[in-house]
Protein backbone atom coordinates (compact mmCIF):
# COMPACT_ATOMS: atom_id res chain seq x y z
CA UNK A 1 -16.37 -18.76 -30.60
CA UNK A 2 -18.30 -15.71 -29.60
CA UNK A 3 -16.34 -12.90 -26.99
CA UNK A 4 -17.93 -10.17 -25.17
CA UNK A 5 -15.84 -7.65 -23.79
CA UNK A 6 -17.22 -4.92 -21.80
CA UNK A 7 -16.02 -2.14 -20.73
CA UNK A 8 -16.20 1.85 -19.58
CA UNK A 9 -17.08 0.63 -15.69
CA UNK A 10 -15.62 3.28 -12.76
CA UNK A 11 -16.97 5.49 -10.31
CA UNK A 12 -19.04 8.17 -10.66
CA UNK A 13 -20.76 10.99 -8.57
CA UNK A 14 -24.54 10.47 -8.30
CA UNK A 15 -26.11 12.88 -11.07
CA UNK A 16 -23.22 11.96 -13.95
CA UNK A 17 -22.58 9.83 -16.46
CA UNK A 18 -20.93 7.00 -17.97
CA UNK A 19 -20.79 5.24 -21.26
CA UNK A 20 -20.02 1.60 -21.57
CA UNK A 21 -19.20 -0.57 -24.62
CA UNK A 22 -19.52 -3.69 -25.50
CA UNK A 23 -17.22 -5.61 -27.91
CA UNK A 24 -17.96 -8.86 -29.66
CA UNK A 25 -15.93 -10.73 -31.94
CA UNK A 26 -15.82 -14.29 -33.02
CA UNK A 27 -18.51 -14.04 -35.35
CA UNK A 28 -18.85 -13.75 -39.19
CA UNK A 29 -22.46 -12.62 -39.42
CA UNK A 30 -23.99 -9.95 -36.95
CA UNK A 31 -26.24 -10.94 -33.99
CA UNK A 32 -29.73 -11.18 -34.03
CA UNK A 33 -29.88 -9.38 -30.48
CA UNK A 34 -27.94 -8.01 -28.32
CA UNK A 35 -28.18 -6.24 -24.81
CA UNK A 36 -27.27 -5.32 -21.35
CA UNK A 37 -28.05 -6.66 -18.08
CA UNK A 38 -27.03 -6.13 -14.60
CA UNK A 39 -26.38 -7.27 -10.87
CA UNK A 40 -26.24 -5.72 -7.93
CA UNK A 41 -25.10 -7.11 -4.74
CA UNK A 42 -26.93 -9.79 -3.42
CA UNK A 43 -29.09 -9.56 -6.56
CA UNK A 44 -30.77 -11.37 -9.14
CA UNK A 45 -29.47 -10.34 -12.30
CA UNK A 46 -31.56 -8.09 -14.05
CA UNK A 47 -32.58 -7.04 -17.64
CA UNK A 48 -31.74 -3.45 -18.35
CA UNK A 49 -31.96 -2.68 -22.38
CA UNK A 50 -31.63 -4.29 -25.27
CA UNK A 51 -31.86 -3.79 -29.14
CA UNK A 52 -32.46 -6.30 -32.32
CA UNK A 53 -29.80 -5.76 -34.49
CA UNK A 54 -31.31 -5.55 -37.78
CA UNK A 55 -33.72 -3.05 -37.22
CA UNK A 56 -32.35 -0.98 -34.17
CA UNK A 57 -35.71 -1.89 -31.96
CA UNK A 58 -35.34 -1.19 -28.61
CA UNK A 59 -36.31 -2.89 -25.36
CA UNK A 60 -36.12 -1.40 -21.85
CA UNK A 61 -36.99 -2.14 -18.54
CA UNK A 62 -38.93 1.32 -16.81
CA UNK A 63 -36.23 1.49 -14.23
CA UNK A 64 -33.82 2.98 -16.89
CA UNK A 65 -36.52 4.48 -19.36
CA UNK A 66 -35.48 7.83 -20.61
CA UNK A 67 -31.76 7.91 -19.04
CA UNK A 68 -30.36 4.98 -20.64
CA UNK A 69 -29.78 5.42 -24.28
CA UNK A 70 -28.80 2.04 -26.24
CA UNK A 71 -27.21 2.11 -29.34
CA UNK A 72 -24.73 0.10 -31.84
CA UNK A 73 -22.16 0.59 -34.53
CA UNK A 74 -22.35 -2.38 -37.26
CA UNK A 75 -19.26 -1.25 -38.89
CA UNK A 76 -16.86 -1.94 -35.72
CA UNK A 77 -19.14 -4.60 -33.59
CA UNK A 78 -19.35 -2.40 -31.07
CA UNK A 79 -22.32 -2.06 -28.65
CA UNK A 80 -23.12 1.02 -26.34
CA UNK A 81 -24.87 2.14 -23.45
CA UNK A 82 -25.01 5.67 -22.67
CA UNK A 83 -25.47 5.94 -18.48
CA UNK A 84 -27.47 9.28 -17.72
CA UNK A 85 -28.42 10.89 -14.54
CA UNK A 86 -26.75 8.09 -12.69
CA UNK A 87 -28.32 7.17 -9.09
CA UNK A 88 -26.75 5.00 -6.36
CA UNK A 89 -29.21 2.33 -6.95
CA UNK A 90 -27.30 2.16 -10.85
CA UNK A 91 -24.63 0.12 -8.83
CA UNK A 92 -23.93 -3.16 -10.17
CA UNK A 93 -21.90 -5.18 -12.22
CA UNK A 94 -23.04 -4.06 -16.28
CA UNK A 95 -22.88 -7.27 -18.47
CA UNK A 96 -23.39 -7.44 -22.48
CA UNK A 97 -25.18 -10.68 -24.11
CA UNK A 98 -25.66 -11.67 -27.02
CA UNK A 99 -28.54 -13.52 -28.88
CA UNK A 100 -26.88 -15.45 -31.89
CA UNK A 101 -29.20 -16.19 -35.43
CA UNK A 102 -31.79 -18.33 -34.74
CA UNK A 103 -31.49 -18.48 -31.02
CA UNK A 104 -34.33 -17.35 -28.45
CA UNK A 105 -32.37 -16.87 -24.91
CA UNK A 106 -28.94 -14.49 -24.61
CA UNK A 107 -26.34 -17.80 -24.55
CA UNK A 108 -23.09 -15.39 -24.75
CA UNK A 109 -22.25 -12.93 -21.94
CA UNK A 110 -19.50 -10.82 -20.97
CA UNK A 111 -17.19 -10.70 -18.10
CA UNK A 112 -19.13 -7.29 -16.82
CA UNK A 113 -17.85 -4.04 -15.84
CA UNK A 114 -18.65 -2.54 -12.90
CA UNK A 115 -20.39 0.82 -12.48
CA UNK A 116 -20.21 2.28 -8.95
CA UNK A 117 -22.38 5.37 -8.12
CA UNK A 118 -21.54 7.80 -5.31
CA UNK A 119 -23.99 9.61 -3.50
């Protein structure tokens, strides 16, 4: 079965940075998309990035545009998210999902790591 692992969570000073990873394993063919969500407290979760797999496309939602670089590394099923310019309201819970072949809603998740920003 598929497993998400996430981490690279702590705290951090408002104006640095952190870079979180994502794990999966379980699988024998790559995913068709994969991304990163988050919650804050006594929040909705919420979309952040995310990235089709084949082709390296990128989604993101304009709260994040231009600080939050996604990227991926085939070779060692490994998932990134670089975390720029970091503001208090970045606090939350960071979870990776993944969209397997042929599916159309993220149906494996992560435990989360969370990412607590100082001001």
């Amino acid at each position: 079965q598929v497993r998400l692992v996430e981490s690279g969570g702590a705290l951090v000073q408002a104006g640095g940075s952190l870079k979180l990873s994502c794990a999966y394993t379980g699988r024998t063919f790559a995913p068709y998309r994969m991304g990163w969500f988050r919650q804050a407290p006594r929040q909705e979760r919420e979309f952040v990035l995310d990235i089709i797999w084949s082709d390296g496309v990128s989604y993101y939602a304009d709260s994040v545009k231009g600080r939050f670089p996604i990227s991926r590394d085939n070779a060692k099923n490994m998932l990134y998210l670089q975390l720029n310019s970091l503001k208090p309201e970045d606090t939350a819970v960071y979870y990776c999902a993944l969209i397997a072949a042929l599916g159309v809603e993220y149906d494996y998740w992560g435990q989360g790591t969370q990412v607590t920003v100082s001001s």
